[in-house]
Protein backbone atom coordinates (compact mmCIF):
# COMPACT_ATOMS: atom_id res chain seq x y z
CA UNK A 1 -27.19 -10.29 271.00
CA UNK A 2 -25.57 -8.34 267.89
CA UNK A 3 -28.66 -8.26 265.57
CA UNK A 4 -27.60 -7.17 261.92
CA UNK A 5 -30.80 -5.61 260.38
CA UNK A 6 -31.66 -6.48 256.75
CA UNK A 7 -30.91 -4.54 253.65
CA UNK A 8 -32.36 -4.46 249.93
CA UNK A 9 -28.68 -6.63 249.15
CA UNK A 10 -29.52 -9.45 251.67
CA UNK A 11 -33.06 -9.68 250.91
CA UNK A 12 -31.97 -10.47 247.43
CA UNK A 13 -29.49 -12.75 248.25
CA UNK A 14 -26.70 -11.57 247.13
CA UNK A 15 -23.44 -12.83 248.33
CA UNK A 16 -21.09 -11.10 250.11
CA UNK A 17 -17.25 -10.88 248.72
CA UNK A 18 -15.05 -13.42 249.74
CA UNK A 19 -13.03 -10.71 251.31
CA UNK A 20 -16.12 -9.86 253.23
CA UNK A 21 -17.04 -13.54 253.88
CA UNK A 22 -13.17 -13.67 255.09
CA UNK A 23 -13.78 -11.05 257.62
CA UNK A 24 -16.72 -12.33 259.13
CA UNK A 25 -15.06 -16.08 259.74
CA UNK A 26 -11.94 -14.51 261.07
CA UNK A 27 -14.26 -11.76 263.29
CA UNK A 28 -16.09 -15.36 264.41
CA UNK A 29 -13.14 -17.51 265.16
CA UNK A 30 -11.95 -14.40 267.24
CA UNK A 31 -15.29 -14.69 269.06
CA UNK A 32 -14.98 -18.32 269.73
CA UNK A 33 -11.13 -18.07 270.51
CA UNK A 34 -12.14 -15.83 273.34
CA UNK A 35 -14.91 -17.37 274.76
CA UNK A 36 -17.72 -15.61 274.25
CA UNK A 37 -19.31 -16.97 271.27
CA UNK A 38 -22.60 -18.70 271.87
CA UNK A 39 -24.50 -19.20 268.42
CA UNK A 40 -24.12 -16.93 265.37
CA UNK A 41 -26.41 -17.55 262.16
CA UNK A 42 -27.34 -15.23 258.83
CA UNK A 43 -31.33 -15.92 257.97
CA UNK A 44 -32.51 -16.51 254.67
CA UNK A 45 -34.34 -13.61 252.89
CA UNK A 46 -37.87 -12.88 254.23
CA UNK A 47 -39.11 -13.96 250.88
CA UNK A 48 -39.32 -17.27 252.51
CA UNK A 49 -40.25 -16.33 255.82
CA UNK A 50 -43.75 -16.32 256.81
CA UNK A 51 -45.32 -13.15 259.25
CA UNK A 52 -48.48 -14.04 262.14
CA UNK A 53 -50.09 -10.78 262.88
CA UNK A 54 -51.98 -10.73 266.05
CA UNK A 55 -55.26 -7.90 265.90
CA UNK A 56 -55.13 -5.84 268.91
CA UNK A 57 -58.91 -6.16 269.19
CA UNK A 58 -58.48 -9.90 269.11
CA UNK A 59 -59.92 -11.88 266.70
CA UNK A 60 -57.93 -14.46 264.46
CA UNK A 61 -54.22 -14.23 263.55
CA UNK A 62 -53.22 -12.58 260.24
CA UNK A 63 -50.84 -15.38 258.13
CA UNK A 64 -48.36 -13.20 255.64
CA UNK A 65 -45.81 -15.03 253.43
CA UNK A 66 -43.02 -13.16 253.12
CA UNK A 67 -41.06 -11.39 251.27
CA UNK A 68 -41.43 -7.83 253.82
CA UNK A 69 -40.03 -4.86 252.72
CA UNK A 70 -36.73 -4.05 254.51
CA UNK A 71 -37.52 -0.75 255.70
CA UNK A 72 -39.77 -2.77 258.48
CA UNK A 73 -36.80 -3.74 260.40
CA UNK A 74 -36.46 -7.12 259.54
CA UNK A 75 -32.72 -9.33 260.96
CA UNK A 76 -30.83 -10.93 258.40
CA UNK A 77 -28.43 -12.07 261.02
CA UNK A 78 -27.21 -12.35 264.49
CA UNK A 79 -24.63 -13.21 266.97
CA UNK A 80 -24.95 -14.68 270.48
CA UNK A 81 -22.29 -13.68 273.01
CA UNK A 82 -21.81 -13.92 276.32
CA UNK A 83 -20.09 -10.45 277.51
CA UNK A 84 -19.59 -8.96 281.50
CA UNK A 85 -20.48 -5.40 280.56
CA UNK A 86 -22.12 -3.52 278.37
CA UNK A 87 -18.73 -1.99 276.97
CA UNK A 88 -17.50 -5.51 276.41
CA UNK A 89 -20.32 -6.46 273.93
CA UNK A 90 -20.21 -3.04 272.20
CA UNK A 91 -16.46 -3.47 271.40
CA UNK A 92 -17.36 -6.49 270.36
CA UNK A 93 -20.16 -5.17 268.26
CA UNK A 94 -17.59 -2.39 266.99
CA UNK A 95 -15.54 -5.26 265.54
CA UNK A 96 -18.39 -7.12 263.39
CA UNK A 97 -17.45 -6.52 259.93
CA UNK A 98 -19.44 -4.16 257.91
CA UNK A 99 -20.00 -5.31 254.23
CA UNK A 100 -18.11 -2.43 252.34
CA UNK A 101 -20.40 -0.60 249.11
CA UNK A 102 -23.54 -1.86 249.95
CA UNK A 103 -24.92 0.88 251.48
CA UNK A 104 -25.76 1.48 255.40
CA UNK A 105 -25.39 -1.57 257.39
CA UNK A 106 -27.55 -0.98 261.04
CA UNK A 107 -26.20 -3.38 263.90
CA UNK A 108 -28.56 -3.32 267.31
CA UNK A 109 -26.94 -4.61 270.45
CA UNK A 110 -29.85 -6.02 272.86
CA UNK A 111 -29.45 -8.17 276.31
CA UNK A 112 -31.38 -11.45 276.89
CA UNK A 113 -34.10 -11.25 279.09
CA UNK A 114 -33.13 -12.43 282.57
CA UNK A 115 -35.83 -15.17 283.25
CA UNK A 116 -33.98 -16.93 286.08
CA UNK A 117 -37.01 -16.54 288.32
CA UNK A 118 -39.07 -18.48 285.69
């Protein structure tokens, strides 16, 4: 999973260029053209996202409406591929297109969780 982390611009909302927008369809389409595209979604800003908190001395869950301040980490997008190596899915990753004058943009590259036993 390519997880694209949050920045002040997404959780604004501002829109990306068109020649940025262009990118990412093209960067997709590549994806799917290859095979390895499995789902791929952008989220809405965390102002309308809501947070549960769990205590760690149990007790009842904390309820939060958003917005959260970017600087916790928060994903304002991903992409689900299906790769046979590690190297595969970081080229991959490599190739996602950055949004150009906006800053740092922070991609993380995780595996799924095998649960096959389950």
């Amino acid at each position: 999973m390519l997880i694209v982390k949050a920045t002040g611009y997404s959780e604004a909302g501002v829109n990306h260029s068109r020649e940025h927008n262009d990118a990412r369809i093209a960067y997709k389409q590549s994806l799917a053209k290859a095979g390895v595209l499995l789902a791929a979604e952008e989220l809405q800003p965390s102002s309308t996202g809501i947070r549960i908190s769990y205590p760690s001395h149990g007790g009842e869950p904390e309820v939060q409406a958003g917005p959260f301040p970017a600087n916790q980490e928060i994903i304002a997008e991903f992409t689900l591929i299906e790769a046979r190596t590690e190297d595969e899915a970081l080229n991959w990753a490599l190739r996602l297109p950055a949004p150009a004058g906006r800053g740092g943009c922070e991609i993380e590259l995780r595996r799924l969780a095998d649960n096959s036993d389950s």
